[in-house]
N, C-alpha and C. Protein backbone atom coordinates (compact mmCIF):
# COMPACT_ATOMS: atom_id res chain seq x y z
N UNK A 1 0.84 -1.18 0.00
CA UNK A 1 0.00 0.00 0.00
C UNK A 1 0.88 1.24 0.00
N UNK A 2 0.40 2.61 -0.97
CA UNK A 2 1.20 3.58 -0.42
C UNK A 2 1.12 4.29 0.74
N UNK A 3 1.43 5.37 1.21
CA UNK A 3 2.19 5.77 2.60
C UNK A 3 0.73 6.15 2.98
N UNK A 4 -0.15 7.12 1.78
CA UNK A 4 -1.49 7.61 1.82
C UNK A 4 -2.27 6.65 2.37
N UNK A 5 -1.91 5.23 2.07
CA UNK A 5 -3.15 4.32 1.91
C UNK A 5 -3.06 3.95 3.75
N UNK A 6 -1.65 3.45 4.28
CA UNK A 6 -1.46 3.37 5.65
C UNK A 6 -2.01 4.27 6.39
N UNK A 7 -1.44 5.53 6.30
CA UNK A 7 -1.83 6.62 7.04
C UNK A 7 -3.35 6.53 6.93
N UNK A 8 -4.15 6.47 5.88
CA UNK A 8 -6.05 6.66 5.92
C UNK A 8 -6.39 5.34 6.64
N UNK A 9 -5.78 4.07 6.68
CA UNK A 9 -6.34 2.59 7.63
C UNK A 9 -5.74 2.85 8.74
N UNK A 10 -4.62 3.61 9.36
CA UNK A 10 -4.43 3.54 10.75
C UNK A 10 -4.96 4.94 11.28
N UNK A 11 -5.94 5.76 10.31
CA UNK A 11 -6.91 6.50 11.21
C UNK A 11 -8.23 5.38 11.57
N UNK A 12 -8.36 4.26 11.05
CA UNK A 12 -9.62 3.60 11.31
C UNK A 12 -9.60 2.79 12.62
N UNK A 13 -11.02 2.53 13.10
CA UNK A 13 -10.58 1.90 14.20
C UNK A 13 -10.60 0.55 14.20
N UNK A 14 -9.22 -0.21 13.03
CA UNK A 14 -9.25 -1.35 13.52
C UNK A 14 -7.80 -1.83 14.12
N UNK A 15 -7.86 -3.21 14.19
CA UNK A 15 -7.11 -3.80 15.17
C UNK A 15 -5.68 -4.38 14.48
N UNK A 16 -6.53 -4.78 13.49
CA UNK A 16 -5.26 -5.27 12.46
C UNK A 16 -5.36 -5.23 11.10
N UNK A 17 -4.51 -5.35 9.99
CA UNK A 17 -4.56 -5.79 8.66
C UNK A 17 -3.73 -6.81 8.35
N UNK A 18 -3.69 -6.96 7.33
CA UNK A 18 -2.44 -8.14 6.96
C UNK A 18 -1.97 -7.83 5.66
N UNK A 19 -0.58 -7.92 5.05
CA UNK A 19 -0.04 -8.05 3.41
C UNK A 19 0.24 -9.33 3.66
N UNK A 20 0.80 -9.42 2.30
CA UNK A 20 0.76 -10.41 2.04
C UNK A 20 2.39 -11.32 2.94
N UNK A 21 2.67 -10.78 3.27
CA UNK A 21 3.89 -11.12 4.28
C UNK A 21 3.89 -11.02 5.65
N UNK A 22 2.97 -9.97 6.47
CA UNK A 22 2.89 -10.02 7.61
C UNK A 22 1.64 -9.32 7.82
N UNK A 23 1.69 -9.59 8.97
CA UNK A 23 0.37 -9.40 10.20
C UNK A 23 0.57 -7.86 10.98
N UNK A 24 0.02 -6.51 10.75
CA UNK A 24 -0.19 -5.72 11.13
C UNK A 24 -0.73 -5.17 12.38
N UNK A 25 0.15 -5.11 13.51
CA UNK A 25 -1.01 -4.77 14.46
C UNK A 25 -1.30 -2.80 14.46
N UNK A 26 -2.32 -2.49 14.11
CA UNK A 26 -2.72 -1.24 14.19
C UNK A 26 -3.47 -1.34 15.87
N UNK A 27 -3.69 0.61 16.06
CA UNK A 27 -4.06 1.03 17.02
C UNK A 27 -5.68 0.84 16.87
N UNK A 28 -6.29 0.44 17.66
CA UNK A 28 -7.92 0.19 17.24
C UNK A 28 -8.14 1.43 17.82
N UNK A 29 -7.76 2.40 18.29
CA UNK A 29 -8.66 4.04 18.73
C UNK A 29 -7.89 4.73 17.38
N UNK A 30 -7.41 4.31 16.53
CA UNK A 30 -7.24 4.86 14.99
C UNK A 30 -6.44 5.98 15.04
N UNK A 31 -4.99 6.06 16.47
CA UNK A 31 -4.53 7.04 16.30
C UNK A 31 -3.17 6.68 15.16
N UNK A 32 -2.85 7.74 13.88
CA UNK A 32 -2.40 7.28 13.11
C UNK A 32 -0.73 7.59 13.10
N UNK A 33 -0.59 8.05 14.38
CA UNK A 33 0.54 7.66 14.75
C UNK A 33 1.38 6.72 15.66
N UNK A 34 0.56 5.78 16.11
CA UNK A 34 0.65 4.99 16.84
C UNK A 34 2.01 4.34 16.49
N UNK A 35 2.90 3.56 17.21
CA UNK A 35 3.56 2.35 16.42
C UNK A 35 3.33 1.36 15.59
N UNK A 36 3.74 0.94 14.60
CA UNK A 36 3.40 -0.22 14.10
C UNK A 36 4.00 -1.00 14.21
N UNK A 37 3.34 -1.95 14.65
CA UNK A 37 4.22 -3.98 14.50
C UNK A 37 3.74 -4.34 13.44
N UNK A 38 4.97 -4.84 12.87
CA UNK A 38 4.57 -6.20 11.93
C UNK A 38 5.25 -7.49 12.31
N UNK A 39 4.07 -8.53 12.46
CA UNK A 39 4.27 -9.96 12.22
C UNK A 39 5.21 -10.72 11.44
N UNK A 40 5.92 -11.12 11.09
CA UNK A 40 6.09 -11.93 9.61
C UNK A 40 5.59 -13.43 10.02
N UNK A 41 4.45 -13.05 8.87
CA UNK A 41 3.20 -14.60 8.66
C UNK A 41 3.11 -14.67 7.16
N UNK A 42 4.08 -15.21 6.74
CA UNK A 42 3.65 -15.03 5.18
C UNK A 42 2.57 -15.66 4.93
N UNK A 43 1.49 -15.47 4.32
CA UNK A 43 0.43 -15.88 3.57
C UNK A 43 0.78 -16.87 2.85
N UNK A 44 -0.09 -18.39 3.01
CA UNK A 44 -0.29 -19.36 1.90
C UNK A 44 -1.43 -19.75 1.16
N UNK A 45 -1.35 -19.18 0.07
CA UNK A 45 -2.69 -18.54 -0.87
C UNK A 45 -2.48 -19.44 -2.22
N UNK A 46 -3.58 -19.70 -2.96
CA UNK A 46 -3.45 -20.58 -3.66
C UNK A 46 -3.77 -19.58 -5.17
N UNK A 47 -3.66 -19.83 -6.38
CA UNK A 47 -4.04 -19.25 -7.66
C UNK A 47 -4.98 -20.16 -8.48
N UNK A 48 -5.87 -20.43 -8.56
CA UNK A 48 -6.63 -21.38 -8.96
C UNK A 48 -7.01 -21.36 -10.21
N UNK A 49 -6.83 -20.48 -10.78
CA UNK A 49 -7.33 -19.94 -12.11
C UNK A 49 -7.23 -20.99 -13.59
N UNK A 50 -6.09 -21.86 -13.44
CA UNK A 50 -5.69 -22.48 -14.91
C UNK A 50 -4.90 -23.22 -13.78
N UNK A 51 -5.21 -24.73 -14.42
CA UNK A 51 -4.48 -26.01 -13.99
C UNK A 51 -2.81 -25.58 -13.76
N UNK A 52 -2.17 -24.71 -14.88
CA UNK A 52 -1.01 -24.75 -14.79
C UNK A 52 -0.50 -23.73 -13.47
N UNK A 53 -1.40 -23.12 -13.10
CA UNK A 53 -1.63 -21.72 -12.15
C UNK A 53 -1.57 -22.59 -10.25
N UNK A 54 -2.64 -23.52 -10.34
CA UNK A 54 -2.45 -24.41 -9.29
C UNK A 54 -1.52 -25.35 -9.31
N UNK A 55 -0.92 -26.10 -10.07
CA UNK A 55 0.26 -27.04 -10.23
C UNK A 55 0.99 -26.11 -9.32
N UNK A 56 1.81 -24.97 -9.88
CA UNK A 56 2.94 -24.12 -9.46
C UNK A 56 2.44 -23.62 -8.05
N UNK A 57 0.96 -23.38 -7.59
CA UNK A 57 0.81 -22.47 -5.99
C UNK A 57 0.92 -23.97 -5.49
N UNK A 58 0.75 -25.31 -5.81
CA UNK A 58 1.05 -26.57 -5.05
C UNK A 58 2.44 -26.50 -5.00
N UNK A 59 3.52 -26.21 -5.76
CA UNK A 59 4.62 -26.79 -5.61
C UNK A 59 5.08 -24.95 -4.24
N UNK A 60 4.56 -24.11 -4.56
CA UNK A 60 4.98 -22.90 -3.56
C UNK A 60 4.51 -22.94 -2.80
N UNK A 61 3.35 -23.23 -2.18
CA UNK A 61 2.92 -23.43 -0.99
C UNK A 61 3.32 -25.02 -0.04
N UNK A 62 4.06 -25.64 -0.75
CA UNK A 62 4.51 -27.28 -0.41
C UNK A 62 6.25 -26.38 0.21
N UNK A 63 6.44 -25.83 -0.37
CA UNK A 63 7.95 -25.29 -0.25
C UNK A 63 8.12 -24.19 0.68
N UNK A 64 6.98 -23.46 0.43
CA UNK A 64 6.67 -22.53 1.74
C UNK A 64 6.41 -22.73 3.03
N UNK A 65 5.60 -23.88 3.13
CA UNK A 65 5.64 -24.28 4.01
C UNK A 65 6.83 -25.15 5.29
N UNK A 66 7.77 -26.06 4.45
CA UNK A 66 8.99 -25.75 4.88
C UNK A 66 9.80 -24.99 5.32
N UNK A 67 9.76 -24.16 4.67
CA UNK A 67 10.18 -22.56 4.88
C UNK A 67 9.82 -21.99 6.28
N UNK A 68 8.99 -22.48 6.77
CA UNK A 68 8.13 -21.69 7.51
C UNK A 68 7.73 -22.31 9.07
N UNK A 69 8.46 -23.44 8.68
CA UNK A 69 8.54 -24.34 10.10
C UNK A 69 8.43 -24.18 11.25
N UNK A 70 9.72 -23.07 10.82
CA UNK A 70 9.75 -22.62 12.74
C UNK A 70 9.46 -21.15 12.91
N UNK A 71 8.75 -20.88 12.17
CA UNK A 71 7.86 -19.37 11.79
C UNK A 71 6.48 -19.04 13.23
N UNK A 72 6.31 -18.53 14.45
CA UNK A 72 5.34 -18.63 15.14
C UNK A 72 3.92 -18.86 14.84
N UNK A 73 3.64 -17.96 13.67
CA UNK A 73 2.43 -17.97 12.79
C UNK A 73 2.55 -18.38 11.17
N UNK A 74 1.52 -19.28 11.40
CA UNK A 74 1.35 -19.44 9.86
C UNK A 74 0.27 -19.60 9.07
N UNK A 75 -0.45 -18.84 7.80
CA UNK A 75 -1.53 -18.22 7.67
C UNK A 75 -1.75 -19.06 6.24
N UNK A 76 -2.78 -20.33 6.94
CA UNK A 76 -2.83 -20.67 5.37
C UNK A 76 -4.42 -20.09 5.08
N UNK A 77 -4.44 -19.33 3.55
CA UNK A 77 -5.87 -18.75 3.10
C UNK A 77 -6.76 -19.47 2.13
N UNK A 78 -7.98 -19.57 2.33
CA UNK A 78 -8.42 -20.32 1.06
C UNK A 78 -9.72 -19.04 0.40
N UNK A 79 -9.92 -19.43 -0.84
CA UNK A 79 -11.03 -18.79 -1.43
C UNK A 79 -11.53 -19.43 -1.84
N UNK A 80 -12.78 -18.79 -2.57
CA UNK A 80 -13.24 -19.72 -3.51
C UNK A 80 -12.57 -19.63 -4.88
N UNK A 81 -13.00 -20.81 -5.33
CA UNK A 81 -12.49 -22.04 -6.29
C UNK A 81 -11.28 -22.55 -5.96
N UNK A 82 -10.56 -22.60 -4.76
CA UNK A 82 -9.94 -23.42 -4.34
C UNK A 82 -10.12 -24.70 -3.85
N UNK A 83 -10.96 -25.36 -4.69
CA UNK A 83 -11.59 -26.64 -4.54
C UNK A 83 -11.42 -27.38 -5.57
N UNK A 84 -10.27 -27.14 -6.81
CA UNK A 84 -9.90 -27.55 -7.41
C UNK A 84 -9.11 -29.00 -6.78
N UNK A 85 -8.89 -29.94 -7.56
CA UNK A 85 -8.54 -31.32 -6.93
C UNK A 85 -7.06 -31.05 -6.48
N UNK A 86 -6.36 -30.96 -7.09
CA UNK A 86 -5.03 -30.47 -6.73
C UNK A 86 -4.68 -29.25 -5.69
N UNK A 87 -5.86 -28.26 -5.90
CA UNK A 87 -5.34 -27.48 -4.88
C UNK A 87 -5.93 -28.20 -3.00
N UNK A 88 -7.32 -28.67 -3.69
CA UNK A 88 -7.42 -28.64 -2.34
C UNK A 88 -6.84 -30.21 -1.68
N UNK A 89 -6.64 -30.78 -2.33
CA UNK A 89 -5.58 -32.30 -1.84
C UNK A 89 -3.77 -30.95 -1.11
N UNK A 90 -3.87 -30.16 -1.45
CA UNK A 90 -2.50 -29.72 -1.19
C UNK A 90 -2.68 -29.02 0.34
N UNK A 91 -3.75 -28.50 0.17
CA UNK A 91 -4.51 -27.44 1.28
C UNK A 91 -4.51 -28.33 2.46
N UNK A 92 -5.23 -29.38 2.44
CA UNK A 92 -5.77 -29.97 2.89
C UNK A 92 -4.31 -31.21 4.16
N UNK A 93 -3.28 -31.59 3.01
CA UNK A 93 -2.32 -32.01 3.16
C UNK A 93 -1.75 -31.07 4.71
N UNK A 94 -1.58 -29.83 3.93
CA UNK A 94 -0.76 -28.72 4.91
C UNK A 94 -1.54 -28.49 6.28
N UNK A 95 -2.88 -28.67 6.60
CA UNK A 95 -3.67 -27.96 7.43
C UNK A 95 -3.81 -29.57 8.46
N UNK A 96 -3.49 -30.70 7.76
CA UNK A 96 -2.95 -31.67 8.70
C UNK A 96 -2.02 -31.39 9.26
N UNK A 97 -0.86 -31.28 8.44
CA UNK A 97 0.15 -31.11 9.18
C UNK A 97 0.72 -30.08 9.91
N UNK A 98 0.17 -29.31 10.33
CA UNK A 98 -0.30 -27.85 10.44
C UNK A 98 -0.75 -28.51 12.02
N UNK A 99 -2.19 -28.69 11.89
CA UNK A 99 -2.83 -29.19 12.86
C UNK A 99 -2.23 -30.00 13.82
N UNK A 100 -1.25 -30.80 13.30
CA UNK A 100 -0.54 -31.41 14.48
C UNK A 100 0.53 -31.18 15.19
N UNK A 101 1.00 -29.80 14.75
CA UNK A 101 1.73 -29.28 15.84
C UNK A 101 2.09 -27.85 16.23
N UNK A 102 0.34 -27.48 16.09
CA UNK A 102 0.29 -26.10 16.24
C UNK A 102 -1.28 -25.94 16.47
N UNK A 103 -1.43 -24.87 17.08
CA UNK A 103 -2.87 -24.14 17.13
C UNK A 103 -3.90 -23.70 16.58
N UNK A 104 -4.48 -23.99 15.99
CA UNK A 104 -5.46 -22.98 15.72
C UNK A 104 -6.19 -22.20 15.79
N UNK A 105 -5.81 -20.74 15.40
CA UNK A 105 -6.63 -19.50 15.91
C UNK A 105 -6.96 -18.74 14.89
N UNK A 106 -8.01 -17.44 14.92
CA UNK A 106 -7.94 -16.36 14.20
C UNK A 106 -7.29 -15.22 13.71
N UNK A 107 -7.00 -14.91 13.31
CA UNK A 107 -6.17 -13.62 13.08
C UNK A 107 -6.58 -12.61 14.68
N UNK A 108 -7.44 -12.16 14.45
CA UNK A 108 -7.67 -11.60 15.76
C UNK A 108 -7.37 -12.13 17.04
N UNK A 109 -6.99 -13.56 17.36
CA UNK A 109 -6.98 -13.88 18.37
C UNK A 109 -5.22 -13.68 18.61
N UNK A 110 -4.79 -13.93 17.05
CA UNK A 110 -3.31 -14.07 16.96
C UNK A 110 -2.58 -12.62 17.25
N UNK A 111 -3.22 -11.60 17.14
CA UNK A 111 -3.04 -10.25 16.99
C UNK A 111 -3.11 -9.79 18.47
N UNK A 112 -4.14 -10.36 19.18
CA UNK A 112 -4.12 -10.05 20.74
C UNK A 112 -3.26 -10.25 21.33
N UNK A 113 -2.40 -11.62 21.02
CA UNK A 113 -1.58 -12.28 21.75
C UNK A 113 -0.70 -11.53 21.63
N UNK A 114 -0.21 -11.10 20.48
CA UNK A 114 1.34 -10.21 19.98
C UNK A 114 0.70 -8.95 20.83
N UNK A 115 -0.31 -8.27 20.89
CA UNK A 115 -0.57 -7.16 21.42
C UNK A 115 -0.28 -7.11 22.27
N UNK A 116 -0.80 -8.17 23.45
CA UNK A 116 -0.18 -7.86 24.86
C UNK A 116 1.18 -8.68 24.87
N UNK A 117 2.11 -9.00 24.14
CA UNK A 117 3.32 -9.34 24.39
C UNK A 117 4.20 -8.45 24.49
N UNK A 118 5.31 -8.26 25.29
CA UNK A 118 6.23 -6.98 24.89
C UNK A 118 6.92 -7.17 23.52
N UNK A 119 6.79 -5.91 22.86
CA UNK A 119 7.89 -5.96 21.62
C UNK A 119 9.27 -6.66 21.83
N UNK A 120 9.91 -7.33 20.72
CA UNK A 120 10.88 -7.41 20.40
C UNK A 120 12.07 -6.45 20.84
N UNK A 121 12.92 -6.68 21.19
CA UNK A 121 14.27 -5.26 21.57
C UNK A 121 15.25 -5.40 20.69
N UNK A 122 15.03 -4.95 19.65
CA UNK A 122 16.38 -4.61 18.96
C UNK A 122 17.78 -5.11 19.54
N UNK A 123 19.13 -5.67 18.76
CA UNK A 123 20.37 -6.29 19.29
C UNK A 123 20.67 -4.73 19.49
C-alpha cells in the first residue's frame, strides 16, 4: 500500500490488517501515529485460475511451508475455487500437518496475543 493508503487505515478503528507477508497490528482508537508492529506470517494462498496456475501455488505453498517451520504464525488462506482437486488435496495435506503441531486460531486472536506481548528489543 502507499504511505497515503497506511496513514487513511491507521486513522480507522481497527485492530489489524495483513499483506501479504505479515500481520499488522494497528491502534484500534485509529490514532495514526501509533507504532506499528509487523508480524512476519507469510500468507499461503493458492491461484486457482488455470491447472497450470495451481500445479505451481502446489509446488509454492509445499515449499513454503517448509520454509516456515519454525515461523510462530502461519496463515494458510483459502477462497473460492480453491476446490480444485489439486489445490485442495494440497490445502488440505498442509492444514494436517499444520494441525498437528500447532494451534489454531484467528487472526484476531493471533493479533491479541502479539498485542499484549512486549515488543521485540532490537540487538
Amino acid at each position: 500500500m502507499s504511505a497515503d493508503a497506511w496513514r487513511a487505515l491507521r486513522r480507522q478503528p481497527f485492530a489489524y490488517t495483513c499483506t501479504l507477508r505479515h500481520l499488522c497490528l494497528l491502534d484500534p482508537a485509529g490514532a495514526a501515529d501509533a507504532p506499528l508492529r509487523r508480524i512476519v506470517c507469510q500468507s499461503q494462498v493458492y491461484s486457482s485460475a488455470t491447472p497450470w496456475r495451481q500445479h505451481l501455488s502446489v509446488l509454492w505453498n509445499e515449499a513454503l511451508a517448509r520454509l516456515q517451520h519454525a515461523q510462530p504464525v502461519v496463515r494458510l488462506e483459502l477462497h473460492p475455487g480453491d476446490d480444485a482437486a489439486p489445490v485442495c488435496r494440497s490445502w488440505q495435506r498442509l492444514l494436517r500437518h499444520q494441525a498437528a503441531t500447532r494451534r489454531a486460531r484467528t487472526l484476531r486472536e493471533v493479533a491479541e496475543e502479539f498485542r499484549t506481548a512486549p515488543a521485540p528489543r532490537s540487538p
